[in-house]
Protein backbone atom coordinates (compact mmCIF):
# COMPACT_ATOMS: atom_id res chain seq x y z
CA UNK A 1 0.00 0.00 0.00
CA UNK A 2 1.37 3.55 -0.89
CA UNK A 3 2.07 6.14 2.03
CA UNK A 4 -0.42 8.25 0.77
CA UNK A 5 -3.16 5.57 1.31
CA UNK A 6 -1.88 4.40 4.87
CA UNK A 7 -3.97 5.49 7.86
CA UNK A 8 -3.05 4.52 11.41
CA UNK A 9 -5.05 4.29 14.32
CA UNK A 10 -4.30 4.99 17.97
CA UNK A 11 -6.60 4.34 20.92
CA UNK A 12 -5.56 5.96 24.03
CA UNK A 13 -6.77 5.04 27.63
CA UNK A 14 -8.04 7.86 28.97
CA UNK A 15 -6.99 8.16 32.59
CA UNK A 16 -4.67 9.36 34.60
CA UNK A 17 -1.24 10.16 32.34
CA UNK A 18 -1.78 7.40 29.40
CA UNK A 19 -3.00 9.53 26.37
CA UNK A 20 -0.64 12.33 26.58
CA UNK A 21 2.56 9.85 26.08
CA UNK A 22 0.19 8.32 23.38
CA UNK A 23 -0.36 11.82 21.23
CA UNK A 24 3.43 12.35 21.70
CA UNK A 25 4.46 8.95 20.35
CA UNK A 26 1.68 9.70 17.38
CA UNK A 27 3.24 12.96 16.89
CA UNK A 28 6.67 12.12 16.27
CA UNK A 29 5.38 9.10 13.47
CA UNK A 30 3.26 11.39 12.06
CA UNK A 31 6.24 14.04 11.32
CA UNK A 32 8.46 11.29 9.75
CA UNK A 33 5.60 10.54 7.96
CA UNK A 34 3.84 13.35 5.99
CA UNK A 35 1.28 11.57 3.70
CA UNK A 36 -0.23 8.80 6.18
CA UNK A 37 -3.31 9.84 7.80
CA UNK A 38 -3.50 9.33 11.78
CA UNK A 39 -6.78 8.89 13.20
CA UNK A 40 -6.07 9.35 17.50
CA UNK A 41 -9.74 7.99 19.37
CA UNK A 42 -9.89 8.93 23.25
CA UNK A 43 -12.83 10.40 25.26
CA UNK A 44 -14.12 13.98 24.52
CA UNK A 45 -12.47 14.90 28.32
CA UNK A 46 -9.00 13.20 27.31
CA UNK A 47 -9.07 14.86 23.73
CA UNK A 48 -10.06 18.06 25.09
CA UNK A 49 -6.93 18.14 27.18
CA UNK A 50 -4.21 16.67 25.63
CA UNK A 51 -5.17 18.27 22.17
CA UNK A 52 -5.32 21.87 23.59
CA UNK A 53 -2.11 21.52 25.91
CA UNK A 54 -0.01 24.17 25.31
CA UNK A 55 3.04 21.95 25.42
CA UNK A 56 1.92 20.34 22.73
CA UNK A 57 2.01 21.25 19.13
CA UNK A 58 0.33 18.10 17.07
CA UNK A 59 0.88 17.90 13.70
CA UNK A 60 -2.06 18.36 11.16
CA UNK A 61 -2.16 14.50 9.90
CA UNK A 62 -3.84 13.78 13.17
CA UNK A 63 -7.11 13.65 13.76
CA UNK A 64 -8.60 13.46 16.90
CA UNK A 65 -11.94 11.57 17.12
CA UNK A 66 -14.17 11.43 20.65
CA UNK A 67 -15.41 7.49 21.65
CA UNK A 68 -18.14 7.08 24.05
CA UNK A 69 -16.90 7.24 27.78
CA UNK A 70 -19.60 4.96 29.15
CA UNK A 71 -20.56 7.36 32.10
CA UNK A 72 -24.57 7.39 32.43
CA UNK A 73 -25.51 11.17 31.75
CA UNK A 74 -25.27 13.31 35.75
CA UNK A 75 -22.41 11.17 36.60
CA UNK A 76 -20.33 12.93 38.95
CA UNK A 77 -16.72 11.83 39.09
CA UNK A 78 -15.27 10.17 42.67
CA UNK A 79 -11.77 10.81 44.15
CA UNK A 80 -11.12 6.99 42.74
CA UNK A 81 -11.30 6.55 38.87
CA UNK A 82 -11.56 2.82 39.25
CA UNK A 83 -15.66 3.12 39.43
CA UNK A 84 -15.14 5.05 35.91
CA UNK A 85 -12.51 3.35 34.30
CA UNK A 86 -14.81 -0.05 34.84
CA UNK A 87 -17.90 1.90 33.32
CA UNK A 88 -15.99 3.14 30.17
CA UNK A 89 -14.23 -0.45 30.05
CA UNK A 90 -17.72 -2.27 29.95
CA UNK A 91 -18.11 -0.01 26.87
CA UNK A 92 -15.45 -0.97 25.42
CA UNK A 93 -14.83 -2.31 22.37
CA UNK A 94 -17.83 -1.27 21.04
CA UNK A 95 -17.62 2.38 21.64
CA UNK A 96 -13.98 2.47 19.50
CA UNK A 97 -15.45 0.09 16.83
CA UNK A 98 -18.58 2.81 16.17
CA UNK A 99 -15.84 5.67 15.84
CA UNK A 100 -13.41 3.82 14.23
CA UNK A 101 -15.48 3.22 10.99
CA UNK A 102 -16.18 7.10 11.27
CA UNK A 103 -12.55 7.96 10.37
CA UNK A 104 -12.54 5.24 7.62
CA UNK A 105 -15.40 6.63 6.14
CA UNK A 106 -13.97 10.39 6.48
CA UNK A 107 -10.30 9.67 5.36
CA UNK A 108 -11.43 7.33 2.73
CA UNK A 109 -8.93 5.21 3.43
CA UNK A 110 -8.96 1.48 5.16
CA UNK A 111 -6.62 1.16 8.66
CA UNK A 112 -3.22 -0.29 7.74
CA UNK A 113 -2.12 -0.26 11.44
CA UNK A 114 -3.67 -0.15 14.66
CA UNK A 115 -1.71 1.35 17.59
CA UNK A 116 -2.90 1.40 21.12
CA UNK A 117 -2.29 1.53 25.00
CA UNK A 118 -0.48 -1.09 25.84
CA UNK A 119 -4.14 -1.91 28.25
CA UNK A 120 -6.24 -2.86 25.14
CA UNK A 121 -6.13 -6.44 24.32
CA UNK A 122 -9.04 -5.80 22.12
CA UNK A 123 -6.99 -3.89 20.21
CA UNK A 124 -4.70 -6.86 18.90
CA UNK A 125 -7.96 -8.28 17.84
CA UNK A 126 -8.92 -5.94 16.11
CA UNK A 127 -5.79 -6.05 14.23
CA UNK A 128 -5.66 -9.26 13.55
CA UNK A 129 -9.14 -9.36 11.98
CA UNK A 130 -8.14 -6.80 9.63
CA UNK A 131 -4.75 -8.23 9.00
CA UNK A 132 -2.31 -5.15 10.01
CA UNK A 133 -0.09 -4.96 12.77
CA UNK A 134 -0.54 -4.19 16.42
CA UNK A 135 1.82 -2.04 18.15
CA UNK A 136 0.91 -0.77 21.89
CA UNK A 137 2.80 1.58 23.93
CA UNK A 138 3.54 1.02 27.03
CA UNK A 139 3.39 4.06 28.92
CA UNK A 140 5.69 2.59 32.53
CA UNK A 141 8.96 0.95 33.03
CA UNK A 142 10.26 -1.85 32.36
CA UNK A 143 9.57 -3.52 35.45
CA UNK A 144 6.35 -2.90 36.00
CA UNK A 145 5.72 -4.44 32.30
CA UNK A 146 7.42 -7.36 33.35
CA UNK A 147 5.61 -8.21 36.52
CA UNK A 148 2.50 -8.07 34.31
CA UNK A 149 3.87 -10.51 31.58
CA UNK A 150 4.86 -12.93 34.42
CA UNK A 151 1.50 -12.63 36.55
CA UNK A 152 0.35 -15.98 35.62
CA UNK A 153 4.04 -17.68 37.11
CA UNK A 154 3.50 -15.18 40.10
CA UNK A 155 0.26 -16.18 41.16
CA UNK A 156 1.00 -19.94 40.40
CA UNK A 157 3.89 -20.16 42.26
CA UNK A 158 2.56 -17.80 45.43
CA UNK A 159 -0.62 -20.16 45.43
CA UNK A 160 -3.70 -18.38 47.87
CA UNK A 161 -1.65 -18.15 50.64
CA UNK A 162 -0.17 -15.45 49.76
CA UNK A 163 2.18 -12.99 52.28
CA UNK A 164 3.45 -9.28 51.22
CA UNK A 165 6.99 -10.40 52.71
CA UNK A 166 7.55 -12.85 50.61
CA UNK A 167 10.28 -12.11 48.03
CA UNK A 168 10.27 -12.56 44.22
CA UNK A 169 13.34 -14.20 43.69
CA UNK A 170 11.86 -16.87 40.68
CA UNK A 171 11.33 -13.64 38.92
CA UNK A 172 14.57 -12.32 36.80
CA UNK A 173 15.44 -9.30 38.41
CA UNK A 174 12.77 -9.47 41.17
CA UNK A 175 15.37 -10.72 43.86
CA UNK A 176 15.15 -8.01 46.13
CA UNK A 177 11.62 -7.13 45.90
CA UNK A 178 8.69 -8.53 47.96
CA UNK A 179 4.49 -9.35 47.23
CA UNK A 180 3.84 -6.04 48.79
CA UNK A 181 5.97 -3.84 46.31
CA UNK A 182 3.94 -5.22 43.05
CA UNK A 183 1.94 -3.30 40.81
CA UNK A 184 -1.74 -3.73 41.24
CA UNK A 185 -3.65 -6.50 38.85
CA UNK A 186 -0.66 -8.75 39.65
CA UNK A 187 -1.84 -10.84 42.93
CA UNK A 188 -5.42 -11.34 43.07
CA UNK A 189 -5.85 -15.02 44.66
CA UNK A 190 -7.12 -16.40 41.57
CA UNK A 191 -9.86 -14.06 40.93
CA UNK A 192 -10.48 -11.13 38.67
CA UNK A 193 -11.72 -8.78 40.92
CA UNK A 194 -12.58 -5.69 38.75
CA UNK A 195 -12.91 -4.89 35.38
CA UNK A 196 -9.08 -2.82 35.76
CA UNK A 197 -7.51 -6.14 36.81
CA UNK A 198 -9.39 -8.25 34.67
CA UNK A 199 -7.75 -6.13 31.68
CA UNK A 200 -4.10 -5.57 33.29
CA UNK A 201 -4.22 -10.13 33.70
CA UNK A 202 -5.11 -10.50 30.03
CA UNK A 203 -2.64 -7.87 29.12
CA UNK A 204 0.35 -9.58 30.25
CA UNK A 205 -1.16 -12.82 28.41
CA UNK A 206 -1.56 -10.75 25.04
CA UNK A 207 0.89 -8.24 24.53
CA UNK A 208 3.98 -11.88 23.44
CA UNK A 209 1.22 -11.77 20.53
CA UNK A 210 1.94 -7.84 19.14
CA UNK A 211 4.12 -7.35 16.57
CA UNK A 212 5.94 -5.17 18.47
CA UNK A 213 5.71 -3.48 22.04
CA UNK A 214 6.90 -0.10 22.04
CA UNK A 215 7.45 1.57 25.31
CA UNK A 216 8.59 4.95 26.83
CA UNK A 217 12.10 3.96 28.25
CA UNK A 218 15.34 3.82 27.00
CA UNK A 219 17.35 -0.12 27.15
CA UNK A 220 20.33 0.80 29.39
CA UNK A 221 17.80 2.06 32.55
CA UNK A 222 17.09 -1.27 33.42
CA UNK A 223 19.04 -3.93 31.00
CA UNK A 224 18.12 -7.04 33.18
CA UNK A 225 14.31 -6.12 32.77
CA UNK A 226 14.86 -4.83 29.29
CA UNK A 227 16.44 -8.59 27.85
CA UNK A 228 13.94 -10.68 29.54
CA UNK A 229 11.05 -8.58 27.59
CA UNK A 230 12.96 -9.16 24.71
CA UNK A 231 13.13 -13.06 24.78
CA UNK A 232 8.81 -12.48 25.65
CA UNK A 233 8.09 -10.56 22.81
CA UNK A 234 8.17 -10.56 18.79
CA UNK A 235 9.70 -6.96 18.83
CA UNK A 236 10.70 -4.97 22.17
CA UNK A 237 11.68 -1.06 21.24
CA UNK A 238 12.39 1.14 23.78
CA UNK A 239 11.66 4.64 21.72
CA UNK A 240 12.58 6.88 24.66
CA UNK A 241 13.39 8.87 26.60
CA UNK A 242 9.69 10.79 25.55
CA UNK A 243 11.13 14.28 27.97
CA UNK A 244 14.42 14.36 25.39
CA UNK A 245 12.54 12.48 22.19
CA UNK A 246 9.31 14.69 22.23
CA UNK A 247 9.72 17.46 24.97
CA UNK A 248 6.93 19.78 26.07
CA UNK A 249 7.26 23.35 24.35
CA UNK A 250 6.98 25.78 26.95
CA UNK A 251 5.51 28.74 24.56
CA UNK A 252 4.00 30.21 27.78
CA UNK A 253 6.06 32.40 29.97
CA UNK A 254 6.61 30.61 33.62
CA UNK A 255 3.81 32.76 34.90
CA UNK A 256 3.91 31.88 38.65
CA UNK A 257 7.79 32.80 38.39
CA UNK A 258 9.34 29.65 39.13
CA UNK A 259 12.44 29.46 37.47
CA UNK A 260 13.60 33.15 38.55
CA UNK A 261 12.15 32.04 42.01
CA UNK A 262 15.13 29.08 41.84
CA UNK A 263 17.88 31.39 40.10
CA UNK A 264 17.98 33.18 43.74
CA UNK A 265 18.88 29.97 45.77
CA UNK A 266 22.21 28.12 46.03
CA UNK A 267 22.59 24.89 43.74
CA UNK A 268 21.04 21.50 44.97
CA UNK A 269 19.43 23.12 47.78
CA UNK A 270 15.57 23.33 47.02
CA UNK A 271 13.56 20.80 47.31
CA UNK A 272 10.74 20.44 44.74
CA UNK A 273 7.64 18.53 45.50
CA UNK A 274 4.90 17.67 42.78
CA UNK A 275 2.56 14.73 42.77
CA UNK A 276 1.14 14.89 39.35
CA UNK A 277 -2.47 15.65 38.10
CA UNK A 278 -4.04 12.84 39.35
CA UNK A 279 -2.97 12.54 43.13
CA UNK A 280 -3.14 14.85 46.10
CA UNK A 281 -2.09 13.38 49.71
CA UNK A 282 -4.61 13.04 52.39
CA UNK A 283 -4.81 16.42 54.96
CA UNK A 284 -3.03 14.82 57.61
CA UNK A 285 -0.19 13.29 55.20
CA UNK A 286 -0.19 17.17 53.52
CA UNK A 287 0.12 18.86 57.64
CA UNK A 288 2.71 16.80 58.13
CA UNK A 289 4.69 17.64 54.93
CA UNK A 290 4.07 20.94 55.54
CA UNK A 291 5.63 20.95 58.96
CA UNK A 292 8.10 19.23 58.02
CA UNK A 293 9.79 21.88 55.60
CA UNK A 294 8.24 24.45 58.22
CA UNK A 295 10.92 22.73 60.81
CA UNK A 296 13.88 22.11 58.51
CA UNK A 297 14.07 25.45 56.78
CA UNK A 298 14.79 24.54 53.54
CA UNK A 299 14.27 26.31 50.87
CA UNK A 300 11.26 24.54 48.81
CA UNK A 301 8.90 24.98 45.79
CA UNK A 302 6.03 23.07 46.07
CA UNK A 303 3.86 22.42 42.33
CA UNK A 304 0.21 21.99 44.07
CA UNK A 305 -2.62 21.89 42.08
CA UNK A 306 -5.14 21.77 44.44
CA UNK A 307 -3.75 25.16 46.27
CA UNK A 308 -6.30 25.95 48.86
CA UNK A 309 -5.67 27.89 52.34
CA UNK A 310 -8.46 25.15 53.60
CA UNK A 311 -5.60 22.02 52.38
CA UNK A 312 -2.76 23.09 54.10
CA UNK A 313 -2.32 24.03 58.05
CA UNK A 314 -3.27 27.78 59.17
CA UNK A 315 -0.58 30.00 58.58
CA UNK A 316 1.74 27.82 56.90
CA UNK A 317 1.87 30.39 53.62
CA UNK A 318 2.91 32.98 56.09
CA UNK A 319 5.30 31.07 58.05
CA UNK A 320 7.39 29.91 55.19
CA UNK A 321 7.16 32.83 52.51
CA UNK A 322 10.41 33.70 52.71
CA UNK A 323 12.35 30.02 51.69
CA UNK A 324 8.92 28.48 50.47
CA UNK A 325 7.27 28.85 47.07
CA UNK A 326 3.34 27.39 45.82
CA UNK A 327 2.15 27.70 42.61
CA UNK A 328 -0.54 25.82 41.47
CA UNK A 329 1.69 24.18 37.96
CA UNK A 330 5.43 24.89 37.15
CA UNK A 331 7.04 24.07 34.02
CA UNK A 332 8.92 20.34 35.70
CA UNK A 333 10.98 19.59 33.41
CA UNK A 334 12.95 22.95 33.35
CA UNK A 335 12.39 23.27 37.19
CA UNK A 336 14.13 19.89 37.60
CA UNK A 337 17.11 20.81 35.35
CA UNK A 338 17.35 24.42 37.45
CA UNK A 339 20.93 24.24 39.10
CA UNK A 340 19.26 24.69 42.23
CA UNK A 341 17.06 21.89 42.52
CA UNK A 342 18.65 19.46 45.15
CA UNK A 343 15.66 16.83 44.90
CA UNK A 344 12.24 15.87 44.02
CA UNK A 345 9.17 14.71 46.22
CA UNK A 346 7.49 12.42 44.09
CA UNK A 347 4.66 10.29 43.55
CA UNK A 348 6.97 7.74 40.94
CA UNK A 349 4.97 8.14 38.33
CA UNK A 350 7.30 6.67 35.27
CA UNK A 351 7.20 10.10 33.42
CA UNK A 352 8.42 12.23 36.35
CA UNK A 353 11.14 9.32 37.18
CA UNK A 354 12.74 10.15 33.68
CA UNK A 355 12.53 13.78 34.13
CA UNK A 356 14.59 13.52 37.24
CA UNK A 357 17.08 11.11 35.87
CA UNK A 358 17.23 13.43 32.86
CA UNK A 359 17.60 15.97 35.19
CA UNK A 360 19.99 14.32 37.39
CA UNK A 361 18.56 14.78 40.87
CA UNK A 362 17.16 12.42 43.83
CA UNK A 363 14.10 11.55 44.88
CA UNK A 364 11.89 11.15 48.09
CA UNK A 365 9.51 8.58 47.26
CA UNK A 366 5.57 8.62 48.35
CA UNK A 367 3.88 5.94 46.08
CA UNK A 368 -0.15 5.77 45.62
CA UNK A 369 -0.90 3.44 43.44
CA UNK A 370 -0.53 1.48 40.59
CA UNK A 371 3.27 1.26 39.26
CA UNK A 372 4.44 3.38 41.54
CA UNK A 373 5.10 0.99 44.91
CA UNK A 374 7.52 -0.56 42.32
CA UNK A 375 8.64 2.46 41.30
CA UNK A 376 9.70 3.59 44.47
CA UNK A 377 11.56 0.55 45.37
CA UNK A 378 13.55 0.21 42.50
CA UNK A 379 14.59 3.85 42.91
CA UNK A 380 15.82 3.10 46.41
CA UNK A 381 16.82 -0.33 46.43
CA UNK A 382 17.99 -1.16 42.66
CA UNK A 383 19.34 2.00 41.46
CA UNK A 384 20.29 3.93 44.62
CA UNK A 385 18.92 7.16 43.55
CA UNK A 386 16.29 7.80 46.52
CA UNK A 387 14.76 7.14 49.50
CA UNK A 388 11.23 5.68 50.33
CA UNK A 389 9.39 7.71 53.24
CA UNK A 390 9.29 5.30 56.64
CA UNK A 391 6.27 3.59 56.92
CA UNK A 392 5.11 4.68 53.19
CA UNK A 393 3.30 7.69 54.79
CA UNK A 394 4.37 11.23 55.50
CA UNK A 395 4.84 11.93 58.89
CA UNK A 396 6.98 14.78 60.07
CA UNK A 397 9.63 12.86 61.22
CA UNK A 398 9.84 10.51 58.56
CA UNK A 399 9.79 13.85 55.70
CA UNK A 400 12.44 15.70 57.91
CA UNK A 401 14.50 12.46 57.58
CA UNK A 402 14.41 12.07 54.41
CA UNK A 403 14.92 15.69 53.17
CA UNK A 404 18.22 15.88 56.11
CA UNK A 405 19.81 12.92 53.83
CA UNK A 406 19.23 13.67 50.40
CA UNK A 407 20.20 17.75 50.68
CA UNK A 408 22.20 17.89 53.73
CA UNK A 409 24.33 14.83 53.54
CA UNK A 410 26.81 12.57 52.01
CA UNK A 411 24.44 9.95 50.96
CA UNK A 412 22.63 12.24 49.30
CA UNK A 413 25.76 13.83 46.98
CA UNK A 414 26.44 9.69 46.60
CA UNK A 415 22.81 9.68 45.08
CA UNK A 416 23.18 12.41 42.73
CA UNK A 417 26.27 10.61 41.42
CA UNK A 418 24.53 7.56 40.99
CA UNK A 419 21.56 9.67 39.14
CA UNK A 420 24.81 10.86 36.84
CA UNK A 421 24.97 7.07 35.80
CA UNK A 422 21.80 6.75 34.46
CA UNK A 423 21.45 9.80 32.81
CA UNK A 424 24.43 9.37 30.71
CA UNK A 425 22.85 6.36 29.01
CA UNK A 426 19.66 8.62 28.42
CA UNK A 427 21.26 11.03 26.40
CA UNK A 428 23.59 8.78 24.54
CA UNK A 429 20.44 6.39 23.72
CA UNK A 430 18.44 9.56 21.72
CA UNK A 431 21.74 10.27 19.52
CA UNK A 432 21.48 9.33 15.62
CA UNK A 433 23.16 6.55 16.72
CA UNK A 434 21.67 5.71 19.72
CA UNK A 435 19.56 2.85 20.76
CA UNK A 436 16.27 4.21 21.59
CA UNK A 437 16.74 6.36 18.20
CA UNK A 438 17.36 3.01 15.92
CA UNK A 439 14.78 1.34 17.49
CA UNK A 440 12.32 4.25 16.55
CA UNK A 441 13.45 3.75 12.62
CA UNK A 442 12.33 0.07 13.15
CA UNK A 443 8.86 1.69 14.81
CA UNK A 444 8.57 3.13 11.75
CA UNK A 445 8.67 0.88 9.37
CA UNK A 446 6.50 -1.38 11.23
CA UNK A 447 3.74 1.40 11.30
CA UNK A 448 3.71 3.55 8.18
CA UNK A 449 5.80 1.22 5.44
């Protein structure tokens, strides 16, 4: 088929950070690739925000299309999006299928390759009925990725009896991680407990049957991981770095005045603190961060985009205005790279760990959910880079403790040189040469040729 008949599909999970790295991936296809139609299908709320981010400029072969979210109309979203990600999951494949032959019938043109979120089984089905290739992204580490692909050995081998102690050491590369630190989906004593889980268990079955698995990470992060996912799959490209292959454009100015907020403090001293756009700790954990860089007096800019007097304790603005900045969004990935920037709170989401390696700075570790137990652990316990707050809460204590080592002691210069190592590798690995750039040429080919 000629280029200028191709059209490519991608279908984006609409939660939490999984569309955005999506788009990005799209985008960067779709410039090598001037005459193949791209057809991207999220939810109107998704497409509505990734499509009119700022940091995004999206080339004009990509057409966003809206597919049904299966909310019933009045629904009024909870703090948890697992009661909406199983409501737009029951409508799933359907609600892609209806949309799907929309952009066929718009473009003129049949789909030569369906792309997806490394979630949608359905989506290799859908491929293989019409004979093109699959190729999801997976949005997380390595891993995480391969504690899905080896849930079935997991839960066979931990039987029911299951204990969050237990090591992992029949898993390559799991030797010095336990039950607890797992990503959800991956125990669930033999039953399928929600629709989420149902989907991450028959992910891990499906995605050895892709013709490639494309994922945002770059192979010398985690090399262990990275060659067992190889030997699992018909095609394993790691295709990033996606903060040095497909930065954000900051056109806006830094209107809350971070960076010139940083240039006044000494280098490695600040401590940043962001949790992403999904999560926001509970009031107590957020008093107790807050005292904690109340007592310690470091300087600290804190990224918070629920800023409200009523989250945070009485007076605490006024108490630490003169080393303490909030703004309700700063510009991360230049914050991180500011000279002064000594180490980042952090939820571990995967994109904000390769900021900060990028960046080369620590991390103190507060995990939610998902990935990000892992995350943490591998930061602390597998690369070095980190620490993990005591008791996986904040408490003032446990924050003071953590910030005292990573800006105010040797450890902590021992973990920025460890952060060195890894970012090395990351820049290296986007070079014309590099591995995560070759491995994008093969993307290529598989998708538009």
């Amino acid at each position: 088929m000629p280029e200028m008949k191709k059209h490519v599909v991608a279908l984006a999970f609409p939660f939490g950070s999984h569309a955005a790295p999506l788009l990005r991936l799209v985008n960067r296809i779709a410039t090598t690739a001037p005459q193949v139609k791209f057809s991207f299908f999220s939810t109107s709320t998704s497409n509505r925000s990734i499509f009119s981010d700022s940091t995004n400029q999206v080339n004009i072969n990509i057409k966003p299309y809206d597919v049904a979210d299966g909310l019933p109309e009045g629904y009024t979203t909870t703090q948890s999006p697992i009661e909406a990600i199983g409501m737009f999951l029951h409508a799933t494949p359907g609600n892609f299928r209806r949309v799907m032959e929309v952009a066929v019938a718009e473009t003129g043109r049949k789909i030569s390759c369906v792309m997806s979120d490394a979630f949608f089984c359905f989506a290799g089905k859908m491929a293989e009925e019409m004979g093109v290739p699959w190729v999801p992204l997976w949005t997380a580490g390595p891993r995480s990725l391969l504690a899905h692909v080896y849930t079935e050995l997991i839960q066979q081998r931990l039987g029911t009896n299951v204990c969050g102690d237990q090591t992992l050491d029949f898993v390559p590369g799991f030797s010095t991680l336990r039950v607890d630190d797992l990503p959800e989906g991956v125990i669930m004593l033999g039953k399928l407990e929600t629709p989420f889980s149902k989907m991450l268990y028959n992910m891990g079955l499906t995605l050895p049957q892709a013709t490639a698995v494309a994922i945002n990470s770059y192979e010398e992060v985690d090399p262990d991981a990275v060659t067992e996912l190889k030997s699992k799959f018909l095609k394993f490209l790691n295709v990033g770095p996606f903060p040095l292959t497909s930065p954000p454009q900051f056109n806006a100015a830094d209107e809350h005045g971070c960076l010139k907020w940083l240039d006044k403090h000494q280098a490695a001293s600040v401590a940043y603190i962001s949790f992403g756009s999904m999560m926001t700790p509970p009031p107590q954990e957020l008093a107790a961060l807050a005292d904690a860089l109340h007592a310690t007096g470091f300087p600290f800019l804190w990224s918070f985009k629920d800023l409200a007097k009523e989250n945070l304790p009485n007076g605490f603005q006024e108490r630490t205005s003169k080393n303490g900045k909030l703004v309700p969004w700063a510009p991360q990935l230049l914050v991180l790279r500011h000279r002064s920037v000594g180490v980042f709170v952090t939820h571990c989401g995967w994109n904000s760990i390769l900021e900060t390696i990028i960046a080369g700075v620590p991390m103190i570790c507060r995990p939610f959910f998902g990935d990000q137990k892992l995350n943490s652990k591998i930061i602390e316990l597998v690369w070095g880079i980190g620490v993990g707050i005591e008791g996986g809460v904040f408490t003032k204590e446990g924050v003071v403790k953590a910030l005292e080592l990573t800006l105010s002691s040797e450890q902590g210069k021992k973990m920025r040189g460890k952060v060195e190592t890894l970012k090395e590798p990351a820049m290296k690995a986007v070079l014309p040469n590099g591995s995560s750039n070759e491995n994008f040429k093969t993307l290529i080919q598989i998708v538009t040729k």
